[in-house]
C-alpha atoms as a PDB file:
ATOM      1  CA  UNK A   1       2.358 -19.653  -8.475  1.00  0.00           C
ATOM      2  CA  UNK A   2       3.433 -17.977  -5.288  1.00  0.00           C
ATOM      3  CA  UNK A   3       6.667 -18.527  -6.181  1.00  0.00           C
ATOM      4  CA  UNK A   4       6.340 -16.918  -9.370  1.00  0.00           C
ATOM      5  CA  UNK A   5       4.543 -13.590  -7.684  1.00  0.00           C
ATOM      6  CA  UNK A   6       7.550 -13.448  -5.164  1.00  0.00           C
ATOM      7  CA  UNK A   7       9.859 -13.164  -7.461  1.00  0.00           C
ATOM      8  CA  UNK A   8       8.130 -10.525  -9.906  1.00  0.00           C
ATOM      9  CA  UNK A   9       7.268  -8.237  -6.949  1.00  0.00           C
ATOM     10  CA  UNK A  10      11.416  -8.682  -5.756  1.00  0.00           C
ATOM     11  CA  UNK A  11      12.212  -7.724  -8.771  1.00  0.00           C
ATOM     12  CA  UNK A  12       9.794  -4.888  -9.705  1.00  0.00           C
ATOM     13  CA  UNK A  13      10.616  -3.464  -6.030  1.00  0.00           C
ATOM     14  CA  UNK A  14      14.245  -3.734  -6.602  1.00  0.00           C
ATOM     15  CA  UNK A  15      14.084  -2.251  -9.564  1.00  0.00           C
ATOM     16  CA  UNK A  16      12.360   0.921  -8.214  1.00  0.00           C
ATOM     17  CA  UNK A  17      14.168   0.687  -4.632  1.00  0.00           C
ATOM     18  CA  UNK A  18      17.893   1.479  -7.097  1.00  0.00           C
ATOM     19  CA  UNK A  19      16.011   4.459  -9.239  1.00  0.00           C
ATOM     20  CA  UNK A  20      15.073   5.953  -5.951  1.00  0.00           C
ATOM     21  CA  UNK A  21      17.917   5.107  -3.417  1.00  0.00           C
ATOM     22  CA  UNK A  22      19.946   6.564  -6.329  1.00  0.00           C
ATOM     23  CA  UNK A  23      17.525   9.903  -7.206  1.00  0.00           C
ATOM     24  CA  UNK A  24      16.685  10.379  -3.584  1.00  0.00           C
ATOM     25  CA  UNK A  25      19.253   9.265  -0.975  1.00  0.00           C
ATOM     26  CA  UNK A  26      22.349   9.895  -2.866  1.00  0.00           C
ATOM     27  CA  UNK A  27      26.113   8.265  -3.590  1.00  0.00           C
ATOM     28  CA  UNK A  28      27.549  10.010  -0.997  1.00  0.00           C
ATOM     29  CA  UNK A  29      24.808   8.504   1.704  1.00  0.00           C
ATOM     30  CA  UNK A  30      25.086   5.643   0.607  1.00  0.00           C
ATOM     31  CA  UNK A  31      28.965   5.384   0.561  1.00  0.00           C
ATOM     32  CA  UNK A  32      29.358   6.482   3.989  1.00  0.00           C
ATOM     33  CA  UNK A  33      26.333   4.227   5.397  1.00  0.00           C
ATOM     34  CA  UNK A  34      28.846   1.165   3.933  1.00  0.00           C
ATOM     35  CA  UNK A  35      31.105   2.578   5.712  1.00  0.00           C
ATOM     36  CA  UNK A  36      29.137   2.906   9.210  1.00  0.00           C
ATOM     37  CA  UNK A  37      26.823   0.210   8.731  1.00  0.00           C
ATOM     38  CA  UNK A  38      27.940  -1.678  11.836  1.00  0.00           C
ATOM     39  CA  UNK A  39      27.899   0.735  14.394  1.00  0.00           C
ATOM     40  CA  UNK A  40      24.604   2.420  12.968  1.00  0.00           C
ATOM     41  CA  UNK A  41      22.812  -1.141  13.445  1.00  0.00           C
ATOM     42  CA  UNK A  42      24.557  -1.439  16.936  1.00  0.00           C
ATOM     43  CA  UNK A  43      22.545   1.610  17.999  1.00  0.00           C
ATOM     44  CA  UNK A  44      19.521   0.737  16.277  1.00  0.00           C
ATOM     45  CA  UNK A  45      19.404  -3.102  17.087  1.00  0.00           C
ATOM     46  CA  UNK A  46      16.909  -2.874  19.934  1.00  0.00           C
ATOM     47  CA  UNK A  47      14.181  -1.154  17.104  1.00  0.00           C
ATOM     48  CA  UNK A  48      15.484  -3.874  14.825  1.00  0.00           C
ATOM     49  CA  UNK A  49      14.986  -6.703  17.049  1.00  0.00           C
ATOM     50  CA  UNK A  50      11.406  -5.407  18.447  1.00  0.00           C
ATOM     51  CA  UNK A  51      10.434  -5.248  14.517  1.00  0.00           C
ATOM     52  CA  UNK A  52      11.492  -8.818  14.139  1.00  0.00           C
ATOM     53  CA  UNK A  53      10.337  -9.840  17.168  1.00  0.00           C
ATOM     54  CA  UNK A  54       6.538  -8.099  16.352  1.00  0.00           C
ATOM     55  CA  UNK A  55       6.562  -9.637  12.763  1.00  0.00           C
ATOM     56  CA  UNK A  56       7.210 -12.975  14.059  1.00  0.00           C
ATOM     57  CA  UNK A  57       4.351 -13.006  15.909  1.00  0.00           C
ATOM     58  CA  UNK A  58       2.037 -11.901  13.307  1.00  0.00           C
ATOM     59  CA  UNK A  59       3.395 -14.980  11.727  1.00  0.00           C
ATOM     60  CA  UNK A  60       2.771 -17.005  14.382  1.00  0.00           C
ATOM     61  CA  UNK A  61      -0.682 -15.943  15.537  1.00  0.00           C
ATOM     62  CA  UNK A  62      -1.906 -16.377  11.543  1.00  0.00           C
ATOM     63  CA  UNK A  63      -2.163 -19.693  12.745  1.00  0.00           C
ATOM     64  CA  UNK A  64      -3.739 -19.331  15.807  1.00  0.00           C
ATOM     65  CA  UNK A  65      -5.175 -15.667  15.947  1.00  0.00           C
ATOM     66  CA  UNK A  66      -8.606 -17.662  14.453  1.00  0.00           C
ATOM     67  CA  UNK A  67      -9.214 -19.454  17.805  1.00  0.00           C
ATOM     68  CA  UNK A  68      -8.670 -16.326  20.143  1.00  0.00           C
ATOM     69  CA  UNK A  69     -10.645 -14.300  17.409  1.00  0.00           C
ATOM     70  CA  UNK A  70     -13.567 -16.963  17.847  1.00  0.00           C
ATOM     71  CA  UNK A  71     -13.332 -17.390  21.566  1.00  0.00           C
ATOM     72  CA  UNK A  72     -13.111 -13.348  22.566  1.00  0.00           C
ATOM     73  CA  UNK A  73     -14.025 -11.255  18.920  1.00  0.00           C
ATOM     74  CA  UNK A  74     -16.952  -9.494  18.387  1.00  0.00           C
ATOM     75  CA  UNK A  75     -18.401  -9.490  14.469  1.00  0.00           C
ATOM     76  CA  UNK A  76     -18.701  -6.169  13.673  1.00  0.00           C
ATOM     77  CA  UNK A  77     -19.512  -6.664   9.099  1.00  0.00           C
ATOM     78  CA  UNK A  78     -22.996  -5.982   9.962  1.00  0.00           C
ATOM     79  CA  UNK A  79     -21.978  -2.655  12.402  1.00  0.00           C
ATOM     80  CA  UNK A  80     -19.909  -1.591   9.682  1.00  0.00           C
ATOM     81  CA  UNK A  81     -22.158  -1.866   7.072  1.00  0.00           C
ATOM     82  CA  UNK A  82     -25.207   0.046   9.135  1.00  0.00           C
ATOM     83  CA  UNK A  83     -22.802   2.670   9.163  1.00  0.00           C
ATOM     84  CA  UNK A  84     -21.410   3.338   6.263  1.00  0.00           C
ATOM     85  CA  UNK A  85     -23.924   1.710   3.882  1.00  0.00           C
ATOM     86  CA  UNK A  86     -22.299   1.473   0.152  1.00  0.00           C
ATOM     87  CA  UNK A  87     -19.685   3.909   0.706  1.00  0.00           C
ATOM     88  CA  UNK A  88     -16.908   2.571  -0.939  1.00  0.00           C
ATOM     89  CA  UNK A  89     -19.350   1.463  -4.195  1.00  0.00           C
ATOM     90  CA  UNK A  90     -18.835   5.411  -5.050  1.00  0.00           C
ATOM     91  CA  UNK A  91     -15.137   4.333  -6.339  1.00  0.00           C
ATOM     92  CA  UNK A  92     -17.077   2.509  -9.033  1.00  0.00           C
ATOM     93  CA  UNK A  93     -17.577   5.610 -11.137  1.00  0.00           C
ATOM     94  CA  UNK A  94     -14.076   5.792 -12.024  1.00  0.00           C
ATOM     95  CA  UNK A  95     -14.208   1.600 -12.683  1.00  0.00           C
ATOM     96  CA  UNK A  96     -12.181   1.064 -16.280  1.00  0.00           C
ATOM     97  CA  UNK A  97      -8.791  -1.826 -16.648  1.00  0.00           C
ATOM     98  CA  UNK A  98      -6.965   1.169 -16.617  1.00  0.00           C
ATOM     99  CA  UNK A  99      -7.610   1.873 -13.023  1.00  0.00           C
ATOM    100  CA  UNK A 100      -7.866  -1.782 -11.852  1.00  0.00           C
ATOM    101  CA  UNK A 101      -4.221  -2.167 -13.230  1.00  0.00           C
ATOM    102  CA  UNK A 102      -3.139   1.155 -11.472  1.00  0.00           C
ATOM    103  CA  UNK A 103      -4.635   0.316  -8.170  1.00  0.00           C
ATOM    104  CA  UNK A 104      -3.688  -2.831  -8.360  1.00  0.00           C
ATOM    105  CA  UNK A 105      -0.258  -2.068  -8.788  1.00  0.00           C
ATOM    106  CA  UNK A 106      -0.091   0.287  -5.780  1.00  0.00           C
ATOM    107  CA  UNK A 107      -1.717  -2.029  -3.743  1.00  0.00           C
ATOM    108  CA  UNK A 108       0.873  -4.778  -3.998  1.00  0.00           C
ATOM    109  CA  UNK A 109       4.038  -3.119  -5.514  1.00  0.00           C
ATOM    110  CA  UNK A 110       3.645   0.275  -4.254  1.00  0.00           C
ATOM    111  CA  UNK A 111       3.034  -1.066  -0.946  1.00  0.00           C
ATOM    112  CA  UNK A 112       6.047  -2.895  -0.755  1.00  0.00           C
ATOM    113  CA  UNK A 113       8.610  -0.529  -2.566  1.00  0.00           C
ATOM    114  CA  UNK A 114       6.978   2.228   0.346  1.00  0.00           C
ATOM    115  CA  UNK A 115       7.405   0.174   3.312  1.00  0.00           C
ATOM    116  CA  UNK A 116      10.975  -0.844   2.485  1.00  0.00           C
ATOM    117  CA  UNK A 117      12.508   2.555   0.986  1.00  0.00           C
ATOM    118  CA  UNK A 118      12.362   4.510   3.802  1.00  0.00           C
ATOM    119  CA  UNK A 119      14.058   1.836   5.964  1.00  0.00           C
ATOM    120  CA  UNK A 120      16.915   1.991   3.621  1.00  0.00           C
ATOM    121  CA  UNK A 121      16.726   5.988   3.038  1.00  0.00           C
ATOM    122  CA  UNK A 122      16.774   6.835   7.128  1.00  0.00           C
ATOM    123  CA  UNK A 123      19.109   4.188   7.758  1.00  0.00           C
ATOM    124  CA  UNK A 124      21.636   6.147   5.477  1.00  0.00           C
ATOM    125  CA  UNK A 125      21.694   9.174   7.532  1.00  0.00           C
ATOM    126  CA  UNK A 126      24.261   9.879  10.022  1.00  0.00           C
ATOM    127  CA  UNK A 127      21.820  10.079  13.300  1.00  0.00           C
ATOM    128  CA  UNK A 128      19.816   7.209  13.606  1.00  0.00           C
ATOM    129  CA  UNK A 129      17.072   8.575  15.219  1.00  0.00           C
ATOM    130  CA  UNK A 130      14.333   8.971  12.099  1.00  0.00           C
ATOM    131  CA  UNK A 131      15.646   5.097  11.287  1.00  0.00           C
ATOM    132  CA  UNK A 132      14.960   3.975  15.178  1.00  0.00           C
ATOM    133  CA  UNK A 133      11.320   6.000  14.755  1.00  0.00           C
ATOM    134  CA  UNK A 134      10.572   4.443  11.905  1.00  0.00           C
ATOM    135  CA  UNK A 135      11.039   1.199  13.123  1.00  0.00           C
ATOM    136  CA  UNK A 136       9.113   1.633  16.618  1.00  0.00           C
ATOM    137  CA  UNK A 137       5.839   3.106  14.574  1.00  0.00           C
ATOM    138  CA  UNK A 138       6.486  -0.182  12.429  1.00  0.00           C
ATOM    139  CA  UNK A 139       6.435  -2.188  15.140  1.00  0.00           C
ATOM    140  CA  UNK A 140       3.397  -0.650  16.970  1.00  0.00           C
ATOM    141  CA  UNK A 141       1.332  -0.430  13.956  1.00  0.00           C
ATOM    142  CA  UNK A 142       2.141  -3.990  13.823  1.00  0.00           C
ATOM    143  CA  UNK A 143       1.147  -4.702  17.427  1.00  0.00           C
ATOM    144  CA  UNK A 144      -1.868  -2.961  17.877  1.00  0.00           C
ATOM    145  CA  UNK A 145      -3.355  -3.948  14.387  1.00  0.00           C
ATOM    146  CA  UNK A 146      -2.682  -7.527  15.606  1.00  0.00           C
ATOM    147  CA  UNK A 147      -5.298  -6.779  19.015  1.00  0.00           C
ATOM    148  CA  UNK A 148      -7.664  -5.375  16.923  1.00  0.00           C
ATOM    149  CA  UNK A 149      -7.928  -8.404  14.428  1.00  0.00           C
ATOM    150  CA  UNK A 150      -8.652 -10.525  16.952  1.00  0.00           C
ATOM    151  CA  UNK A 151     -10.830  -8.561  19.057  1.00  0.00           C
ATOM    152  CA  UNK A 152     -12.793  -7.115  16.491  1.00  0.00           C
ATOM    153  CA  UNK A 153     -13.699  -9.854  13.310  1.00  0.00           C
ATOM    154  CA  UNK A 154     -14.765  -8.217   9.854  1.00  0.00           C
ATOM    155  CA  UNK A 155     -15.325  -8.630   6.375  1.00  0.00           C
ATOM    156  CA  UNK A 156     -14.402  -6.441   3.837  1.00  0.00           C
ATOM    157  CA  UNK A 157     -17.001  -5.005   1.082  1.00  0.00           C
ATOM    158  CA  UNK A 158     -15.814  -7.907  -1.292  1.00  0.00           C
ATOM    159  CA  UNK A 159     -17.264 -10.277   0.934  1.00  0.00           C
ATOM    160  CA  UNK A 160     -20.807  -8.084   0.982  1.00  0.00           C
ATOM    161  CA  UNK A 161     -20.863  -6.473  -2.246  1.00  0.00           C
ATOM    162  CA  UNK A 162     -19.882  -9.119  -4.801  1.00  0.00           C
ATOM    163  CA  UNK A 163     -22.220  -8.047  -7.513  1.00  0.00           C
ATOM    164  CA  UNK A 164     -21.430  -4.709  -7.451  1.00  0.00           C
ATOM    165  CA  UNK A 165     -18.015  -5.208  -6.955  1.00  0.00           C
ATOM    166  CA  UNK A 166     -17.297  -7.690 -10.058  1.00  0.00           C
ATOM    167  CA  UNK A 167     -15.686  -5.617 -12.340  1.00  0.00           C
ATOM    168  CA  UNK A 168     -12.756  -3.729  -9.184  1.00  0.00           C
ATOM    169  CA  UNK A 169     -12.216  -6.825  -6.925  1.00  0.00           C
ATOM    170  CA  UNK A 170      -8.171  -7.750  -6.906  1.00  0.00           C
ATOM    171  CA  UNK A 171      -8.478 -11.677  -6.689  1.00  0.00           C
ATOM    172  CA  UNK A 172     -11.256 -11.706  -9.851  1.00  0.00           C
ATOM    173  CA  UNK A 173      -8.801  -9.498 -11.502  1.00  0.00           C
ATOM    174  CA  UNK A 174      -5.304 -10.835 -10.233  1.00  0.00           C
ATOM    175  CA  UNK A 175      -6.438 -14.312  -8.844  1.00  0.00           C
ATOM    176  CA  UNK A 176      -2.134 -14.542  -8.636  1.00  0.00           C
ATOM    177  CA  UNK A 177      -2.432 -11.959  -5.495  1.00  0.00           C
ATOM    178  CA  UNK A 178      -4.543 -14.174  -3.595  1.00  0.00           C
ATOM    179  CA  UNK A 179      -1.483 -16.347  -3.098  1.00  0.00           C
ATOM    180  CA  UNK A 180       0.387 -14.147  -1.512  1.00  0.00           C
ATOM    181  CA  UNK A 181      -1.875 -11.967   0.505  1.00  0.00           C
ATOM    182  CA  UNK A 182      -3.448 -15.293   2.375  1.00  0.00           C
ATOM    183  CA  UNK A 183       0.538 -15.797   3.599  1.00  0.00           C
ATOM    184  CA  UNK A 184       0.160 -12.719   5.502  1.00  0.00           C
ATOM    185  CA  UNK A 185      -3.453 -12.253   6.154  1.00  0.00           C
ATOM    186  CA  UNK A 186      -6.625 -13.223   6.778  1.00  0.00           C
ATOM    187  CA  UNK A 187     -10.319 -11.908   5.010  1.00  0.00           C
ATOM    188  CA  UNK A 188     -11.424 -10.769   8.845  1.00  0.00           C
ATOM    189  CA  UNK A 189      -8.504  -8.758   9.143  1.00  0.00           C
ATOM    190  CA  UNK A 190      -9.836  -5.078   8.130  1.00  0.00           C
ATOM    191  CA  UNK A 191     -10.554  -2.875  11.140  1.00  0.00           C
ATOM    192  CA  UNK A 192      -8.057  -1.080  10.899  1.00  0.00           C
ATOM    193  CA  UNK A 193      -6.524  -1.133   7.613  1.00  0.00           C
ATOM    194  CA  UNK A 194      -2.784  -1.719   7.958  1.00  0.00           C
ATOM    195  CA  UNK A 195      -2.035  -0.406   4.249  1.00  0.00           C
ATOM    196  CA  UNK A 196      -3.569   2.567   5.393  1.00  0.00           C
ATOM    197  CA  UNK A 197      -2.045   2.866   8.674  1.00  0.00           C
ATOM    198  CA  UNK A 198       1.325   1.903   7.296  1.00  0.00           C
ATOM    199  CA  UNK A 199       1.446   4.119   4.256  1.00  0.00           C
ATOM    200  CA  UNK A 200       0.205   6.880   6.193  1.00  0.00           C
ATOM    201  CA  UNK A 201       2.812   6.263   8.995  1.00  0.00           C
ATOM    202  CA  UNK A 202       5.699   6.870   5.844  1.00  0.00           C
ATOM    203  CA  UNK A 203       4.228   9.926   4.379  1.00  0.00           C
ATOM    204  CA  UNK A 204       4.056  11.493   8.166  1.00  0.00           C
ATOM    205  CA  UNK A 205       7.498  10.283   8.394  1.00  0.00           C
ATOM    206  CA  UNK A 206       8.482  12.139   4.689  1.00  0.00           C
ATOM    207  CA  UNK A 207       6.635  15.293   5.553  1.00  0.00           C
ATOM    208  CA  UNK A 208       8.977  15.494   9.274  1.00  0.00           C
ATOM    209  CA  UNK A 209      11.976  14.703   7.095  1.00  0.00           C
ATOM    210  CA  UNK A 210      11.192  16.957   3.988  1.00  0.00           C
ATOM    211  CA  UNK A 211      14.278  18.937   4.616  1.00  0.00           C
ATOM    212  CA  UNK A 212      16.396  16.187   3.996  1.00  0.00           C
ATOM    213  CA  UNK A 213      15.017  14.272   1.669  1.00  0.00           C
ATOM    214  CA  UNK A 214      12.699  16.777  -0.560  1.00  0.00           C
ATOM    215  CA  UNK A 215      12.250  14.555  -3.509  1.00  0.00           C
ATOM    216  CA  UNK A 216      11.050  11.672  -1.253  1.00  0.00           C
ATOM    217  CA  UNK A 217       7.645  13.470   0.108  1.00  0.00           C
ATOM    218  CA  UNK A 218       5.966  14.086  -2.628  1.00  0.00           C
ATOM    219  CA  UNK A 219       6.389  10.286  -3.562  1.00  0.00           C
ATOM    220  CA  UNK A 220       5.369   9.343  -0.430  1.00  0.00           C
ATOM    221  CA  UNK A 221       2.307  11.321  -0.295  1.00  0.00           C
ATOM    222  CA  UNK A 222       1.067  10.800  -3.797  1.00  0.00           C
ATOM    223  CA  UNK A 223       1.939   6.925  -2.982  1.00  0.00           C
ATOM    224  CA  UNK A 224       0.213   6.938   0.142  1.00  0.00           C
ATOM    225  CA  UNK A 225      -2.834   8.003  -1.219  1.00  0.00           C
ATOM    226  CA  UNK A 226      -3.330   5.529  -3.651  1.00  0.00           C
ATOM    227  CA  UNK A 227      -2.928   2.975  -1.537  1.00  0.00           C
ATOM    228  CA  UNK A 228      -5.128   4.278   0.755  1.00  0.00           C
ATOM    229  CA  UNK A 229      -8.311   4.521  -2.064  1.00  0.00           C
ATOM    230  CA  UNK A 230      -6.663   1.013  -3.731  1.00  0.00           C
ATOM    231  CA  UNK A 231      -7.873  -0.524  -0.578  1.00  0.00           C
ATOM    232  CA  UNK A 232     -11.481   0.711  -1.145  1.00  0.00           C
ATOM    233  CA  UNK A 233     -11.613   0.531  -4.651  1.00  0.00           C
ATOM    234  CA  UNK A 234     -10.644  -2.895  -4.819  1.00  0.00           C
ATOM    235  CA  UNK A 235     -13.008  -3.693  -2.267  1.00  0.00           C
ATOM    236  CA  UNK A 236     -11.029  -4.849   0.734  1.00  0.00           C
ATOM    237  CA  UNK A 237     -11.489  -2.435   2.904  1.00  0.00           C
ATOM    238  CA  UNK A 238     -14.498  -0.220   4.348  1.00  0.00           C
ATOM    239  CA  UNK A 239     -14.052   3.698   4.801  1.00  0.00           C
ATOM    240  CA  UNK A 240     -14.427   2.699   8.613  1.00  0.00           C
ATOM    241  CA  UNK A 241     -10.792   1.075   8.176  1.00  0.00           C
ATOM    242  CA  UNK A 242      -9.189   3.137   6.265  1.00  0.00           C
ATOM    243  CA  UNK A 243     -10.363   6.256   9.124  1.00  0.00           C
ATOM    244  CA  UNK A 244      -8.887   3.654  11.554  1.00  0.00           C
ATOM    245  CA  UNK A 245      -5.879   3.158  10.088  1.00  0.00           C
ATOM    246  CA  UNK A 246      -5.229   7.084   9.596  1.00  0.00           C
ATOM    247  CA  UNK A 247      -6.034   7.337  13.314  1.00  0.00           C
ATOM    248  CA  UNK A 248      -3.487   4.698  14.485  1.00  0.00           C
ATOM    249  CA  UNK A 249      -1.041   6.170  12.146  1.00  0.00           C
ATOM    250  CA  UNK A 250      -1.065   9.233  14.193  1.00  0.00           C
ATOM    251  CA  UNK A 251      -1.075   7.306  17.576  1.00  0.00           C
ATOM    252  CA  UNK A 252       2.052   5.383  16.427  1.00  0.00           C
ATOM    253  CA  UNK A 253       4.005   8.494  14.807  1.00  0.00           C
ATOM    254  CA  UNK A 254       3.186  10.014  17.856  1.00  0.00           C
ATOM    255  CA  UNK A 255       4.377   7.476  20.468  1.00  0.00           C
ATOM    256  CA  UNK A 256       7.210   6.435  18.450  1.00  0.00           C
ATOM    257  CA  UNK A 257       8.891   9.956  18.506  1.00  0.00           C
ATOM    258  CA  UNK A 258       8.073  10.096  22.621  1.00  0.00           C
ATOM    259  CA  UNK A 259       9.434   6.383  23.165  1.00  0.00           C
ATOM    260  CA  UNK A 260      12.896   6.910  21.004  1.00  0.00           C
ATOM    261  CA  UNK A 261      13.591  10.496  22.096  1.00  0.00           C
ATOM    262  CA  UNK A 262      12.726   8.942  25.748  1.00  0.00           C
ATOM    263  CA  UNK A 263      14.767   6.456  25.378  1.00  0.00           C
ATOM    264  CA  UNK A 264      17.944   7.615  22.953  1.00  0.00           C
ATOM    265  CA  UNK A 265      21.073   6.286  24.347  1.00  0.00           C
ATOM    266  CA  UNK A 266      21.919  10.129  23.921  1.00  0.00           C
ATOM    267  CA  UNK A 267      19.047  10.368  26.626  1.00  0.00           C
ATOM    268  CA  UNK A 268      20.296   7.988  28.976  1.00  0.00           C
ATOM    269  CA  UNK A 269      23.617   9.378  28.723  1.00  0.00           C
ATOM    270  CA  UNK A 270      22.791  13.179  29.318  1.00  0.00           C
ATOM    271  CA  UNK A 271      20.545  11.513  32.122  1.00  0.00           C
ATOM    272  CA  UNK A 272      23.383   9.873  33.733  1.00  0.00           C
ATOM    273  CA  UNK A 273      25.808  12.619  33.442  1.00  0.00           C
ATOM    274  CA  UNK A 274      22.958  14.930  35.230  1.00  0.00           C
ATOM    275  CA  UNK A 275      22.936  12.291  38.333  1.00  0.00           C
ATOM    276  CA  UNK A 276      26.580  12.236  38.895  1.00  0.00           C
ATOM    277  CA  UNK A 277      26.874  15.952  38.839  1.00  0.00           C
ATOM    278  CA  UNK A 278      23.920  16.172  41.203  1.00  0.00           C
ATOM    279  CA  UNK A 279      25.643  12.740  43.557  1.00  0.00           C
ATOM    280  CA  UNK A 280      29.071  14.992  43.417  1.00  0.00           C
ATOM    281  CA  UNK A 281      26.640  18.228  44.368  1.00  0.00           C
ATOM    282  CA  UNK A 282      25.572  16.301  47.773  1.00  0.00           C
ATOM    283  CA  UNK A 283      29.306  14.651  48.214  1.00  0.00           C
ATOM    284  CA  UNK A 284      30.695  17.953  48.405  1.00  0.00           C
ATOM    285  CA  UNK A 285      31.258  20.130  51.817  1.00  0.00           C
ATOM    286  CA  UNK A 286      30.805  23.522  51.871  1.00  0.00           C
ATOM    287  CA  UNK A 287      34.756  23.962  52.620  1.00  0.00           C
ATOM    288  CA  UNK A 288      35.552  22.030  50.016  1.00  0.00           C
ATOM    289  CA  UNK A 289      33.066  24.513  47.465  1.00  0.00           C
ATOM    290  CA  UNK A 290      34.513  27.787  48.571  1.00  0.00           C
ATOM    291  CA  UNK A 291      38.110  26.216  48.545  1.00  0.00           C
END
């Protein structure tokens, strides 16, 4: 069954990665980043490797993220509920197959075709910059939703609202998804929502890059949104996470930008050059200066 799922979402996603990579980022992109591929992941590889490095341990602490969440977590389904009460039961009203199929859809396809476009899209420009940026707010989103799932345990409304929620709930509807989604996550892991976070972190991303890729924005946004309400709608997530994962979009947009632009090798370089002028500055007599 899993197997099955994997392979339908690789090929719906590769389907609409070529419509877009081809509407969006161009031939002539695409031709010259086959042409500079090496020395464009030679600048990038220390984003690359802190992605890979942050994924693995999501994989890893799957395993044992339950333990630590036990030992130091706090429960917070009952805080969340006091709060916000049967928010997310006012996405009912627009309840019909038609929208379980759509939202359903964005959640797992969408989701994956906007994660993985943009990688592609910025690593086909010429600076690297927007790729390296994207890959740091990855990796932080990552990272910090990571802490809060095991500080903070939590159960979405499907776990609290399964009358109500009979008719929207993904795994009643697509008991396929289940499969896959319990090989990257766990039902305590909702504050914050990572879908949210994540698609939110892209359509910042699109709106700073608008210029160059105009097409790609709107896609993003409308994409993003859906998502977003997909994760309420079907009942995984409160309004709480999805204002959570908004908020730690920004933080990681934010820090991303600082960190990269902090630490461009263009950075360092200009850095350097500005010491040895100043070490050459104190070297030099005042003879040798007026000679």
């Amino acid at each position: 069954m899993l197997t099955q799922l994997l392979l339908q979402v690789a090929v719906a996603v590769s389907i609409l990665l070529s419509v877009a990579l081809a509407g969006v980022v161009g031939r002539d992109r695409l031709s010259l980043l086959r042409e500079e591929w090496k020395s464009r992941l030679r600048t990038s590889a220390p984003a690359i490797a802190l992605l890979l490095a942050i994924l693995l341990l999501n994989r890893i602490m799957r395993q044992q993220g339950r333990s630590l969440s036990q030992e130091y977590g706090v429960h917070m389904t009952e805080v969340f509920y006091t709060i916000e009460g049967e928010f997310v039961l006012l996405f009912q009203a627009i309840a019909s197959p038609e929208a379980n199929a759509y939202f359903s859809i964005s959640y797992v396809y969408g989701y994956v075709f906007l994660l993985i476009f943009p990688v592609v899209a910025y690593a086909a420009l010429p600076k690297t910059i927007d790729f390296r940026r994207l890959l740091i707010a990855y990796s932080l989103n990552y990272a910090i939703g990571l802490v809060f799932y095991i500080l903070f345990i939590a159960y979405g409304p499907r776990n609290v609202f399964v009358e109500e929620l009979t008719q929207t709930m993904l795994y009643d509807n697509n008991p396929q998804v289940q499969y896959l989604t319990t090989e990257v996550n766990r039902n305590t892991n909702v504050f914050p929502s990572l879908h949210t976070s994540l698609s939110a972190t892209v359509a910042t991303f699109a709106y700073q890059t608008r210029s160059t890729y105009p097409r790609w924005f709107p896609i993003a946004v409308c994409l993003s949104i859906s998502i977003m309400v997909s994760t309420m709608y079907l009942g995984i997530h409160w309004g709480i996470d999805v204002l959570a994962g908004l908020a730690l979009a920004g933080f990681c947009v934010s820090l991303s930008t600082y960190l990269v632009d902090r630490w461009s090798l263009t950075a360092i370089l200009k850095q350097v050059r500005e010491r040895v002028h100043e070490y050459r500055d104190t070297v030099t007599t005042p003879s040798q200066k007026n000679s």
